[in-house]
N, C-alpha and C. Protein backbone atom coordinates (compact mmCIF):
# COMPACT_ATOMS: atom_id res chain seq x y z
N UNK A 1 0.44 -7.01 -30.10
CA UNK A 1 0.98 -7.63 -28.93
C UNK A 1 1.71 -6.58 -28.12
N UNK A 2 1.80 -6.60 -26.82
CA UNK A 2 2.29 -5.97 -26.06
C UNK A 2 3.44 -6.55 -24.84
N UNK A 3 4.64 -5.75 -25.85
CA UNK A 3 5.87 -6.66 -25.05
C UNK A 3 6.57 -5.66 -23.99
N UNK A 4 6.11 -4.81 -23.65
CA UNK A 4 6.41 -3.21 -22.44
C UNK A 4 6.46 -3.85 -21.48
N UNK A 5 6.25 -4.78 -20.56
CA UNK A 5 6.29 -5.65 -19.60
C UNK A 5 7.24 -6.37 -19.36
N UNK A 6 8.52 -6.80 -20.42
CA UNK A 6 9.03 -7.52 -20.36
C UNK A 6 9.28 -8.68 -20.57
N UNK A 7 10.23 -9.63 -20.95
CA UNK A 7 10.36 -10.71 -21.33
C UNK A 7 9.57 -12.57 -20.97
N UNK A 8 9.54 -11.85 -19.20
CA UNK A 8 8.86 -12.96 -18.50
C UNK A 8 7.64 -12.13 -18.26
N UNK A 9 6.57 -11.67 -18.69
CA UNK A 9 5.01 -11.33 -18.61
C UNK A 9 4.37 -12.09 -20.00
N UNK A 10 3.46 -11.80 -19.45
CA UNK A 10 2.73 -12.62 -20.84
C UNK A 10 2.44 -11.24 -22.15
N UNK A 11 2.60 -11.25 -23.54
CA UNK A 11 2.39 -10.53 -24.41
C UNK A 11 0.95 -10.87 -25.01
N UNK A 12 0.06 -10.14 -24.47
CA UNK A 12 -1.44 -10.60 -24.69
C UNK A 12 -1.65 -10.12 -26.43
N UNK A 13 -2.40 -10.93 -26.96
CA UNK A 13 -2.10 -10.59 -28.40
C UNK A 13 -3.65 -9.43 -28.79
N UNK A 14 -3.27 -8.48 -28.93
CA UNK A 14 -3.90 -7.45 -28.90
C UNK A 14 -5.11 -7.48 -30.48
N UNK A 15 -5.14 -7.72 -31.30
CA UNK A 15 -5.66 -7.93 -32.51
C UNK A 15 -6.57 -8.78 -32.31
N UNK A 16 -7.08 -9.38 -33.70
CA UNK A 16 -8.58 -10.31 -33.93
C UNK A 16 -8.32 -11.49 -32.98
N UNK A 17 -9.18 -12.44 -32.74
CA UNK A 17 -9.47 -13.22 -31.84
C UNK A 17 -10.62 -14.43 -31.73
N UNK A 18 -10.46 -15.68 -31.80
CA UNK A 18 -11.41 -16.80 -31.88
C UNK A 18 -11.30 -17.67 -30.91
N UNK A 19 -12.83 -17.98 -30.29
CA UNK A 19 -12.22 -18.82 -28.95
C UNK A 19 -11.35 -18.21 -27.69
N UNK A 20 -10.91 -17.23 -27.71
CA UNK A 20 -10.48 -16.51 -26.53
C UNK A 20 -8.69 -16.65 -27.31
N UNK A 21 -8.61 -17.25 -28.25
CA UNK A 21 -7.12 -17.02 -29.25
C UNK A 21 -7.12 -16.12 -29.54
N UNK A 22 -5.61 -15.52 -29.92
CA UNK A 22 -5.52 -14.67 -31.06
C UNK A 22 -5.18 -15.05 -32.29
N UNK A 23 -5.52 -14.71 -33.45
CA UNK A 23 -5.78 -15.22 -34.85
C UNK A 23 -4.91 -13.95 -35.53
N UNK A 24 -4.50 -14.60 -36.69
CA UNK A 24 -3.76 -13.96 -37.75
C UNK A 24 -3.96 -14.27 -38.90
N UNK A 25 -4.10 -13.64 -40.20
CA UNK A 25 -4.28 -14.21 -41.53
C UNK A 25 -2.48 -14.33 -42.20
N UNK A 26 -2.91 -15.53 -42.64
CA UNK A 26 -1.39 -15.47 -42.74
C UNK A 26 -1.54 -15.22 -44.59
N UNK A 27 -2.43 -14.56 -45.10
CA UNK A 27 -2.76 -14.57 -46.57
C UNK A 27 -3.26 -15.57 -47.42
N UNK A 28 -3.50 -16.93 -46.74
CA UNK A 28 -4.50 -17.96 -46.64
C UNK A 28 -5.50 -18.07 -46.11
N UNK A 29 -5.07 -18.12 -44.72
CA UNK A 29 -5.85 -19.06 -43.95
C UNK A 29 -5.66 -17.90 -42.73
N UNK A 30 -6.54 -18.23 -41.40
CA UNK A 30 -6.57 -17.53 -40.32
C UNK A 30 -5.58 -19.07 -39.62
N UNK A 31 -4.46 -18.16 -38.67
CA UNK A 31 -3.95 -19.18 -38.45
C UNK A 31 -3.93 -18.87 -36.47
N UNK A 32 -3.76 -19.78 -35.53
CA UNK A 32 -3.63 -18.92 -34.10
C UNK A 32 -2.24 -18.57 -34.10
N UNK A 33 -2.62 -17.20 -33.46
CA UNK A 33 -1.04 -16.09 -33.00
C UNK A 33 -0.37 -17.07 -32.31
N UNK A 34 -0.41 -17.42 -31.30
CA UNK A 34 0.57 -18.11 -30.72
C UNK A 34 1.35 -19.42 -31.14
N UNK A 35 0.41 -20.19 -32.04
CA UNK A 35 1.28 -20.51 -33.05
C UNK A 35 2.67 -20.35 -33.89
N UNK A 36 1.91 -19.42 -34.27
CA UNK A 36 2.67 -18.05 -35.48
C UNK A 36 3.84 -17.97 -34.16
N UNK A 37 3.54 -17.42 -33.46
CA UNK A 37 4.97 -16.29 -32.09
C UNK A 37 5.91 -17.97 -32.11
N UNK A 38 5.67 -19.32 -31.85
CA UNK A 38 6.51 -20.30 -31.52
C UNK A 38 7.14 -20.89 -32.93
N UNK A 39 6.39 -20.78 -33.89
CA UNK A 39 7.51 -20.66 -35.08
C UNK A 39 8.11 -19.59 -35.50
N UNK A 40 8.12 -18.82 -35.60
CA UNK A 40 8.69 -17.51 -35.70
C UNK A 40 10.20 -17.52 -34.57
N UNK A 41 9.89 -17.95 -33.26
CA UNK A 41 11.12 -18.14 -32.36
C UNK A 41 11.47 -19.71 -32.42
N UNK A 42 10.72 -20.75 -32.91
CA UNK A 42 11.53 -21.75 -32.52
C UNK A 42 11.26 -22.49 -34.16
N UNK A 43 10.75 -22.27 -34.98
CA UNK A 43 10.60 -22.95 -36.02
C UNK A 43 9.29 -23.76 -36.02
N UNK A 44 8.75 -23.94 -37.21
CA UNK A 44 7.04 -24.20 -37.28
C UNK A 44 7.02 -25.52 -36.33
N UNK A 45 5.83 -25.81 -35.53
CA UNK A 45 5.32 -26.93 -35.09
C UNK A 45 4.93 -27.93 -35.82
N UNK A 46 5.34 -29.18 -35.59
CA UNK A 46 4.60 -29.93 -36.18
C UNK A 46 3.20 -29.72 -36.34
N UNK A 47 2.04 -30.39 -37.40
CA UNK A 47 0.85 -29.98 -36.81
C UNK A 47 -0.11 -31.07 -36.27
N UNK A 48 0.79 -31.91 -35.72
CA UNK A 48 0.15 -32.94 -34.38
C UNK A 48 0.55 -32.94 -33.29
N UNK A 49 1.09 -31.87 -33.25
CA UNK A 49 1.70 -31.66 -31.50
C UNK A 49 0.72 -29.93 -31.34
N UNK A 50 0.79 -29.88 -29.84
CA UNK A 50 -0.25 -28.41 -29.65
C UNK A 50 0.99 -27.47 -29.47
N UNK A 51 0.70 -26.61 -29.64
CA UNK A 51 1.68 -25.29 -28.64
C UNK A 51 0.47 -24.88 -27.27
N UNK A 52 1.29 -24.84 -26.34
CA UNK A 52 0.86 -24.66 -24.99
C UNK A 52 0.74 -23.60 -24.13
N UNK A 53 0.10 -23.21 -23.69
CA UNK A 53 1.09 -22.00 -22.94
C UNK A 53 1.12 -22.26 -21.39
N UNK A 54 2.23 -22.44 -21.05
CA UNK A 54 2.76 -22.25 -19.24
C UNK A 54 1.76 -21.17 -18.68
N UNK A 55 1.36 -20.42 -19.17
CA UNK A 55 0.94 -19.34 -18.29
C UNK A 55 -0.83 -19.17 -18.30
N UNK A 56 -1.03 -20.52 -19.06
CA UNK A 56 -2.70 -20.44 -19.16
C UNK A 56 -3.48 -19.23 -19.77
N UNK A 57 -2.48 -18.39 -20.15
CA UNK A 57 -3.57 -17.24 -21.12
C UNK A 57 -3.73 -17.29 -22.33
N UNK A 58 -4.52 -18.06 -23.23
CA UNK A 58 -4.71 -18.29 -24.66
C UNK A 58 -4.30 -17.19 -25.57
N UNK A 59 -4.52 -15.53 -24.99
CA UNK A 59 -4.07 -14.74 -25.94
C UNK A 59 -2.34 -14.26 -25.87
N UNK A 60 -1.54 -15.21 -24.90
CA UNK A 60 -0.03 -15.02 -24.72
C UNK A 60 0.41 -15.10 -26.43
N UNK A 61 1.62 -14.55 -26.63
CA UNK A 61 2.30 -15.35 -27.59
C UNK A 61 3.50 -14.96 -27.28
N UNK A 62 4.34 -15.06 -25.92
CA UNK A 62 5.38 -14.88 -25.65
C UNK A 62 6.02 -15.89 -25.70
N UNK A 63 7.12 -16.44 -26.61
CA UNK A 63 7.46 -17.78 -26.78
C UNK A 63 8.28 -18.11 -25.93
N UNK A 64 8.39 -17.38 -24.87
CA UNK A 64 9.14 -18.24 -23.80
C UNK A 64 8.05 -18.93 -22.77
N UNK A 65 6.69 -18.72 -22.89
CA UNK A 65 5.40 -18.98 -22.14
C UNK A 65 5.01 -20.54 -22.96
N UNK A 66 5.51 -20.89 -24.44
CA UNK A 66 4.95 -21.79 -24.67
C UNK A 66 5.88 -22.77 -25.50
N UNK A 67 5.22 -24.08 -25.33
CA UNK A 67 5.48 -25.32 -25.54
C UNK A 67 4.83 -26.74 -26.31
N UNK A 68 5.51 -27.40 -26.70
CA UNK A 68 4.81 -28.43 -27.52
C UNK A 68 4.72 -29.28 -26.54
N UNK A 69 3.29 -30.12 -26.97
CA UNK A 69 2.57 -31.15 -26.51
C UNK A 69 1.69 -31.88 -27.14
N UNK A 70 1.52 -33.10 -26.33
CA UNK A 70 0.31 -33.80 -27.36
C UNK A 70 -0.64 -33.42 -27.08
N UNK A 71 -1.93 -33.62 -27.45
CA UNK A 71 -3.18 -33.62 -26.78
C UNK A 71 -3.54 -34.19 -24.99
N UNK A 72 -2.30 -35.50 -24.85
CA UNK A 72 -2.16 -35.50 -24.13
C UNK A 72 -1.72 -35.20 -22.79
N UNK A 73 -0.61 -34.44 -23.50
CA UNK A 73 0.27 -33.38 -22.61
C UNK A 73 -0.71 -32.42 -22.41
N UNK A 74 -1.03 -31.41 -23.09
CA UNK A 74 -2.30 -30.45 -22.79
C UNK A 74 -3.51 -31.11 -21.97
N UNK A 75 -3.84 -32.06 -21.84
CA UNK A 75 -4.99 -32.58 -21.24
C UNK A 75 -4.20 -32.61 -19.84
N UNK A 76 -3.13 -33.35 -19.38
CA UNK A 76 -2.61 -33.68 -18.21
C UNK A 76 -2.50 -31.97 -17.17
N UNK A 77 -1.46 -30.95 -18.15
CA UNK A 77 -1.30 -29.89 -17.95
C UNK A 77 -2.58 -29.04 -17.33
N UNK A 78 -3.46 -29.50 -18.14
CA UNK A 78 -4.93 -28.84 -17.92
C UNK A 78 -4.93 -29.20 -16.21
N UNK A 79 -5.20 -30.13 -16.02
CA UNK A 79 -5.63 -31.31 -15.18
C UNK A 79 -4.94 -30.61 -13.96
N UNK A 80 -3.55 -30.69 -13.89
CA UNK A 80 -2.80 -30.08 -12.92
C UNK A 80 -2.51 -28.81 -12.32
N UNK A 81 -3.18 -28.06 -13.18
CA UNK A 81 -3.27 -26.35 -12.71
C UNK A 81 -4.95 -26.51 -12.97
N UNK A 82 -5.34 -27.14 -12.20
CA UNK A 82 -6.98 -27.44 -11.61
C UNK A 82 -8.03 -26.78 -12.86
N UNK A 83 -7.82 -26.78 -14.00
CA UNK A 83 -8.15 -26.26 -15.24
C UNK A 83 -9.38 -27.41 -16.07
N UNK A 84 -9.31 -28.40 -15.43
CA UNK A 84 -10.19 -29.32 -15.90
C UNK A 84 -11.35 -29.62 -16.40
N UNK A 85 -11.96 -29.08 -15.07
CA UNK A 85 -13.46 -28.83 -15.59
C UNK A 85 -13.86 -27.54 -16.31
N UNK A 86 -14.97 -27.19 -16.72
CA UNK A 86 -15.86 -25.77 -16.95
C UNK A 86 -15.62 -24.50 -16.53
N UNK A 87 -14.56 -23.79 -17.20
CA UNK A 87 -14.15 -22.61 -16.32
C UNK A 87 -15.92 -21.62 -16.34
N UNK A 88 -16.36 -20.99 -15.28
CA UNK A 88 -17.49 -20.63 -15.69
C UNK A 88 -17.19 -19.06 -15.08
N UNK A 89 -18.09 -18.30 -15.10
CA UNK A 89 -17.87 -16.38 -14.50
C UNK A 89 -16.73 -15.74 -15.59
N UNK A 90 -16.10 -14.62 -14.27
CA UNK A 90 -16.06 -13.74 -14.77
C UNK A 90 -14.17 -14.69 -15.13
N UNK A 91 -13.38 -15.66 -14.98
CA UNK A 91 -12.48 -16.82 -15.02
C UNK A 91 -12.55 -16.74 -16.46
N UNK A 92 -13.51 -17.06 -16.83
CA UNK A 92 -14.24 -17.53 -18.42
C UNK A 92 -12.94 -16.81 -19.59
N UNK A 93 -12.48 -17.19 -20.51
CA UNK A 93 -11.46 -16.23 -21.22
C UNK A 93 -12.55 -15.22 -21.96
N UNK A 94 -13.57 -15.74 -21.95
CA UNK A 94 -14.57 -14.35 -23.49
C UNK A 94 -15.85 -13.99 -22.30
N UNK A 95 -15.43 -13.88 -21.00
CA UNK A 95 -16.25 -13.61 -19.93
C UNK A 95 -16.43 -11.59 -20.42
N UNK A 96 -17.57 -11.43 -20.53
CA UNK A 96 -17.85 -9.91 -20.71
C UNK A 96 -18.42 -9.31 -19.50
N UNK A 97 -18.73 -10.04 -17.98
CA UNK A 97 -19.14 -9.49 -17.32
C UNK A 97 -18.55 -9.67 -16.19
N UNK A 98 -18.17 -8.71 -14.90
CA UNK A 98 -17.63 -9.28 -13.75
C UNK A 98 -17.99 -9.82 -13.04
N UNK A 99 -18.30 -10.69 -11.82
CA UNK A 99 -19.15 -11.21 -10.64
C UNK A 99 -19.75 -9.76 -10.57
N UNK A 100 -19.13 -8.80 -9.94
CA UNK A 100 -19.38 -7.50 -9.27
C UNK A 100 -20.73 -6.90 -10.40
N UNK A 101 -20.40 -7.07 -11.92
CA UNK A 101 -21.47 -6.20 -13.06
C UNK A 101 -22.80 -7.51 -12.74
N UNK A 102 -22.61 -9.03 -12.63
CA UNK A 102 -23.91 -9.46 -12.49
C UNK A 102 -24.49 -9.38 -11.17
N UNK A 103 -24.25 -9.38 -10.00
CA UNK A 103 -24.89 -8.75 -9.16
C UNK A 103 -25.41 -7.63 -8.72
N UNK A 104 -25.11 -6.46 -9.61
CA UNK A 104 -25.42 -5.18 -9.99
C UNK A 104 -26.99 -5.32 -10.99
N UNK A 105 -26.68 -6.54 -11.93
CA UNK A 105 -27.76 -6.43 -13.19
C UNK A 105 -28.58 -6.97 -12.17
N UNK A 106 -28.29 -8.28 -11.25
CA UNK A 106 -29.68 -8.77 -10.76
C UNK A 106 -30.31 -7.94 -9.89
N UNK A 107 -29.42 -7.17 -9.13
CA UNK A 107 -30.16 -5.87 -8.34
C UNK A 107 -30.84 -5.42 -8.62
N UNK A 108 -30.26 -4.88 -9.93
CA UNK A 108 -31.37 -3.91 -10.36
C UNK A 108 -32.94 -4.31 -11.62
N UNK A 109 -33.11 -5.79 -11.09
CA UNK A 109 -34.58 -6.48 -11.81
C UNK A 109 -35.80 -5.34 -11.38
N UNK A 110 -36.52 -4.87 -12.56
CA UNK A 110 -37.71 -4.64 -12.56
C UNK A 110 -37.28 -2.76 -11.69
N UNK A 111 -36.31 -2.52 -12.08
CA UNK A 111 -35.85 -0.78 -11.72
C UNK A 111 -35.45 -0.11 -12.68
N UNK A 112 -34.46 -0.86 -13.29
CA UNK A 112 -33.97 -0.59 -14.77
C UNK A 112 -34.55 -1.48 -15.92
N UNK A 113 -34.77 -0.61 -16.95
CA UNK A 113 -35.54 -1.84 -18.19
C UNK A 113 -33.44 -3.02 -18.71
N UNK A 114 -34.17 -3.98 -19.19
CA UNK A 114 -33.20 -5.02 -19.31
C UNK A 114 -32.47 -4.78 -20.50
N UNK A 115 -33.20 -3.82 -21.54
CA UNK A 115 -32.42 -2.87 -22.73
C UNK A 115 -31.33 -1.86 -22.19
N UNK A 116 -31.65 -1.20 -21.27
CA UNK A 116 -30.89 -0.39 -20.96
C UNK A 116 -29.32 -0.93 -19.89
N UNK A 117 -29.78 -2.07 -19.50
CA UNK A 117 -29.05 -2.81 -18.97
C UNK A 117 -27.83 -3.23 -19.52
N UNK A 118 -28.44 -3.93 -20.80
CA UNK A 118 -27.62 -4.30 -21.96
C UNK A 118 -26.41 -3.68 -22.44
N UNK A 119 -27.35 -2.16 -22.90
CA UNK A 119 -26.60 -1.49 -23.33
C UNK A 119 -25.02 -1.14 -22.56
N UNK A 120 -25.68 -0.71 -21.26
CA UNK A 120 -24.92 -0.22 -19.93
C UNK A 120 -23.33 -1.16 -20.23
N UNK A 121 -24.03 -2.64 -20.01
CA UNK A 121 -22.80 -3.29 -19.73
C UNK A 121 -22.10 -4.04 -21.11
N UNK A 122 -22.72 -3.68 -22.16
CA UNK A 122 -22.36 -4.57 -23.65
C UNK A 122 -22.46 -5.61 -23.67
N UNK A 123 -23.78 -6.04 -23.62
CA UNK A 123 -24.12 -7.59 -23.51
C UNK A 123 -25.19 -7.64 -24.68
N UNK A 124 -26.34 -8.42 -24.93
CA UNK A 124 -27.29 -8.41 -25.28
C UNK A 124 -28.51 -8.53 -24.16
N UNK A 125 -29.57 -8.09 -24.50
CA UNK A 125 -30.73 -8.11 -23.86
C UNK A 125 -30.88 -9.68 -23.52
N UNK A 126 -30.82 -10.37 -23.54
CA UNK A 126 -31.61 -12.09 -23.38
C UNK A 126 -30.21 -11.95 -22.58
N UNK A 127 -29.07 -11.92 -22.51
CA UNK A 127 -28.57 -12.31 -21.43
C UNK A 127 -28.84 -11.23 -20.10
N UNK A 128 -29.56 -10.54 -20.35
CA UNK A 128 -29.55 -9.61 -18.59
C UNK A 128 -31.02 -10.11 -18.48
N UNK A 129 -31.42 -11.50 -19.09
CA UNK A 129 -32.67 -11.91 -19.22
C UNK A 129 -32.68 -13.05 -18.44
N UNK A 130 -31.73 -13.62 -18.65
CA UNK A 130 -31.24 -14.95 -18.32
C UNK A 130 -30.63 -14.33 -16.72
N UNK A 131 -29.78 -13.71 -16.93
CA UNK A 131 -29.01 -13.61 -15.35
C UNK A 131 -30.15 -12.90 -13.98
N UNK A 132 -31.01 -12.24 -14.36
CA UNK A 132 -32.28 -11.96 -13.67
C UNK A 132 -33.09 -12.83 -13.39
N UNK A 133 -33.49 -13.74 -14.28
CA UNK A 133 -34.04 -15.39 -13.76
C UNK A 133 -33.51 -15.79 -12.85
N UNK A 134 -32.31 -15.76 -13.16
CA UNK A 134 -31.20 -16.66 -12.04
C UNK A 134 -31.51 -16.12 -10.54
N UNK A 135 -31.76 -15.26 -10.53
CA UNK A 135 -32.11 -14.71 -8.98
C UNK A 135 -31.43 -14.23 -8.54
């Protein structure tokens, strides 16, 4: 985690990662970091309430960024910072490509082979397969 920013930035959790979380083994179980960061500062969560984060970045674990809620609370929260639907692009939290890198890949259909493409941008081949279809 990276706390050089200060108290009010978000501490993006730098380590392993599931779902666009950050994950920790706690010598059991893989448990989510931000979890872990709100008991650690405020004492364990129940585990029917969520921890939240104010700041919408799943890999925060700055515990002043997050909060308990129900499912419901997280659903509403969602709802209100226009988070609702399908985040899709480069928005996406496990997004590996920018707007700017897929309009580059579709440019370059049938100039560059779609392997080398791949490679270029760290994707797999079937996706510079898929985004070249797309037109």
């Amino acid at each position: 985690m990276d706390k050089s920013a200060g108290p009010d930035a978000c501490w993006p959790w730098l380590a392993s990662t599931a779902k666009g979380y950050g994950q920790i083994k706690d010598g059991v179980r893989m448990r989510k970091a931000h979890r872990v960061a709100y008991a650690l500062a405020h004492g364990a969560a129940p585990s029917e309430l969520f921890v939240c984060h104010r700041c919408d970045n799943p890999k925060c674990v700055n515990p002043a960024h997050l909060f308990l809620g129900t499912n419901s609370d997280n659903q509403l929260d969602s709802s209100a910072k226009g988070r609702h639907g399908a985040i899709k692009g480069e928005a996406h939290v496990n997004a590996k490509l920018s707007n700017d890198d897929v309009a580059i890949i579709k440019s370059l259909r049938g100039k560059v082979t779609q392997r080398e493409l791949a490679t270029r941008f760290g994707v797999c081949q079937m996706r510079i397969s898929q985004l070249q279809r797309q037109g």
